[in-house]
Protein backbone atom coordinates (compact mmCIF):
# COMPACT_ATOMS: atom_id res chain seq x y z
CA UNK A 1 14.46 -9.29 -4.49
CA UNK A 2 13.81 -5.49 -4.05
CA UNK A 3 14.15 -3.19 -1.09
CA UNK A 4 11.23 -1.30 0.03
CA UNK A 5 10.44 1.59 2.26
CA UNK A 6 7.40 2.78 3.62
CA UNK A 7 6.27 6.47 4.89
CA UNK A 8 3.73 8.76 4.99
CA UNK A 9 1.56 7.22 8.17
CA UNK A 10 -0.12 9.32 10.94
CA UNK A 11 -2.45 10.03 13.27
CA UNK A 12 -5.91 11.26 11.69
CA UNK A 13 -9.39 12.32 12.73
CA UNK A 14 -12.19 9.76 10.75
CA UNK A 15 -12.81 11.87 7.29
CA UNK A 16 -9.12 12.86 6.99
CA UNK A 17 -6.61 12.07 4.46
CA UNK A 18 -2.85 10.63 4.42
CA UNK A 19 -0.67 9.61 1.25
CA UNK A 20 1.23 6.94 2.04
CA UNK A 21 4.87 6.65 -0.47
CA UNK A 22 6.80 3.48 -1.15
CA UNK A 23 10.14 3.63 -2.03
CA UNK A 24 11.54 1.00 -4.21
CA UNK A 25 15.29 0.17 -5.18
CA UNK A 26 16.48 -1.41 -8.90
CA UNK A 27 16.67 -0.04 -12.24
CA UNK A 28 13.42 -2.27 -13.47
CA UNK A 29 11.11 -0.70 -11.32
CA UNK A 30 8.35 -0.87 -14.48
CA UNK A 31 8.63 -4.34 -14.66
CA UNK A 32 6.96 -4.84 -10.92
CA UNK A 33 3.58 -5.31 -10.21
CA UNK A 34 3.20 -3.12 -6.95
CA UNK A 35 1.01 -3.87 -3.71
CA UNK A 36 -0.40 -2.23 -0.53
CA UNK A 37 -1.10 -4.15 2.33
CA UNK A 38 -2.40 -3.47 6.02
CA UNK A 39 -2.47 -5.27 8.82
CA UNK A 40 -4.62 -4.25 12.19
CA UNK A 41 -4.62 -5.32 15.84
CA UNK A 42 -5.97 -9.01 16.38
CA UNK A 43 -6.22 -9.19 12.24
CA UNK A 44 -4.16 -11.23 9.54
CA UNK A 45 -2.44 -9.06 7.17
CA UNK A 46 -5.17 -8.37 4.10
CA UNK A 47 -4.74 -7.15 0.85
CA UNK A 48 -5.91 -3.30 -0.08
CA UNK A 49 -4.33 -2.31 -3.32
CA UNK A 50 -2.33 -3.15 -6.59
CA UNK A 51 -0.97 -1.66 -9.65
CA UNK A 52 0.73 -3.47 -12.71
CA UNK A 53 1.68 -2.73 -16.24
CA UNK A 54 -0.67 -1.28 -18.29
CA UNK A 55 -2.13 1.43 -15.61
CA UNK A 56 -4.27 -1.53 -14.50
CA UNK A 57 -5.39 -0.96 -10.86
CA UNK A 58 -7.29 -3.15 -8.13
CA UNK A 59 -8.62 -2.33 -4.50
CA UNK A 60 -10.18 -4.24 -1.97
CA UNK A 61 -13.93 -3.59 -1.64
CA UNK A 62 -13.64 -1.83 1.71
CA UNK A 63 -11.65 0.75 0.25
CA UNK A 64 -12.97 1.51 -3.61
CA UNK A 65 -13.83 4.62 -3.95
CA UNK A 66 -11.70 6.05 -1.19
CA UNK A 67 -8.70 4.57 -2.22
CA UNK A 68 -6.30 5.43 -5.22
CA UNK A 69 -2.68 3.68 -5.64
CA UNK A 70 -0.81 5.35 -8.44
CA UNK A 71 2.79 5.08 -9.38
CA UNK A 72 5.79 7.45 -10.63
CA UNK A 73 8.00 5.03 -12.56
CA UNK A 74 10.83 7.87 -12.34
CA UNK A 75 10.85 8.08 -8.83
CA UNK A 76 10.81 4.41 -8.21
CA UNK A 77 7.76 5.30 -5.70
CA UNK A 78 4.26 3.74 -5.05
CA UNK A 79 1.88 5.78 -3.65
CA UNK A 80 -1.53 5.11 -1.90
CA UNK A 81 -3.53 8.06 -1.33
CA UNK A 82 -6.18 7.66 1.09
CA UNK A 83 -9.60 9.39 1.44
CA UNK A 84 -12.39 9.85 3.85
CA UNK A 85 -10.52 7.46 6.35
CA UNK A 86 -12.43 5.63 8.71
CA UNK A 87 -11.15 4.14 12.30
CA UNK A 88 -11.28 0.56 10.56
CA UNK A 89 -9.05 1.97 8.60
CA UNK A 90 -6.14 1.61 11.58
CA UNK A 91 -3.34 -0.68 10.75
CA UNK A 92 0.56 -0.78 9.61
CA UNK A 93 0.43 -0.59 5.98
CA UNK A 94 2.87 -2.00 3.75
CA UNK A 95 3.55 -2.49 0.14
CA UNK A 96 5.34 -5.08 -2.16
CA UNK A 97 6.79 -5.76 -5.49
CA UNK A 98 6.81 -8.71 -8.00
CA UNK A 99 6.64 -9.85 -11.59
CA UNK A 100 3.76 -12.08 -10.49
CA UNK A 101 0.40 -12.08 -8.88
CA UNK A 102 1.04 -9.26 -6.16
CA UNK A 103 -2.72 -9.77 -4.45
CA UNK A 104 -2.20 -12.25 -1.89
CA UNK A 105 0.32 -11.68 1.07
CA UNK A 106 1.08 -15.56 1.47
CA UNK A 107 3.72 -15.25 -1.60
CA UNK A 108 5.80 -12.75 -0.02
CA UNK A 109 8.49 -14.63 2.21
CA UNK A 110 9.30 -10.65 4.35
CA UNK A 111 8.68 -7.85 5.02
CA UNK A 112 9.79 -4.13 5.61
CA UNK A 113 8.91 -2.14 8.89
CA UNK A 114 5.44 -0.38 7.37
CA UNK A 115 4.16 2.97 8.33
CA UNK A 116 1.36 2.98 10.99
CA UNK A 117 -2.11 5.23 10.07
CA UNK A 118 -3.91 5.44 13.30
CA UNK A 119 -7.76 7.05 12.45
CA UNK A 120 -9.41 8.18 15.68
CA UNK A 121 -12.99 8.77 15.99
């Protein structure tokens, strides 16, 4: 188990940009495959972005090409920069780490608070 902490969220105008930073405790921070997950009014939480070992990276269709998760392995920190943000876009956003398969939010048993990105028209 790891502790995780989200930031970065805000209120944007459509075509605007936020970076949203995870922090995550431990010393084997390299080990963990890393995810970013949203959820929005009326929706089931949904998948938008991982990164594991090897620089390997993965995004959700609705947000490839906008969308770039990176990590900074000395920091501890996930990051998920978002581009060109759209209202759809609007949801809490949270992220996750495992040694496993980090792309579906059923394996995770809780969760932290999330930062809320609100993207009006």
């Amino acid at each position: 188990q790891v502790q995780l902490v989200e930031s970065g969220g805000g209120l944007v105008q459509a075509g605007g940009s936020l970076r949203l930073s995870c922090a995550v405790s431990g010393r084997i921070f390299s080990m963990y495959a890393m995810g970013w997950f949203r959820q929005a009014p009326g929706k089931e939480r949904e998948f938008v972005a991982a990164s594991w070992s090897g620089g390997n990276t993965y995004y959700t269709d609705s947000v490839k090409g906008r969308f770039t998760i990176s990590r900074d392995n000395a920091k501890n920190t996930v990051y998920l920069q978002m581009n060109s943000l759209k209202p759809e876009d609007t949801a809490v956003y949270y992220c996750q780490a495992t040694r496993g398969v980090v792309t579906d939010p059923a394996r995770f048993d809780s969760w932290g608070q999330g930062t809320q990105v609100t993207v009006s028209s």
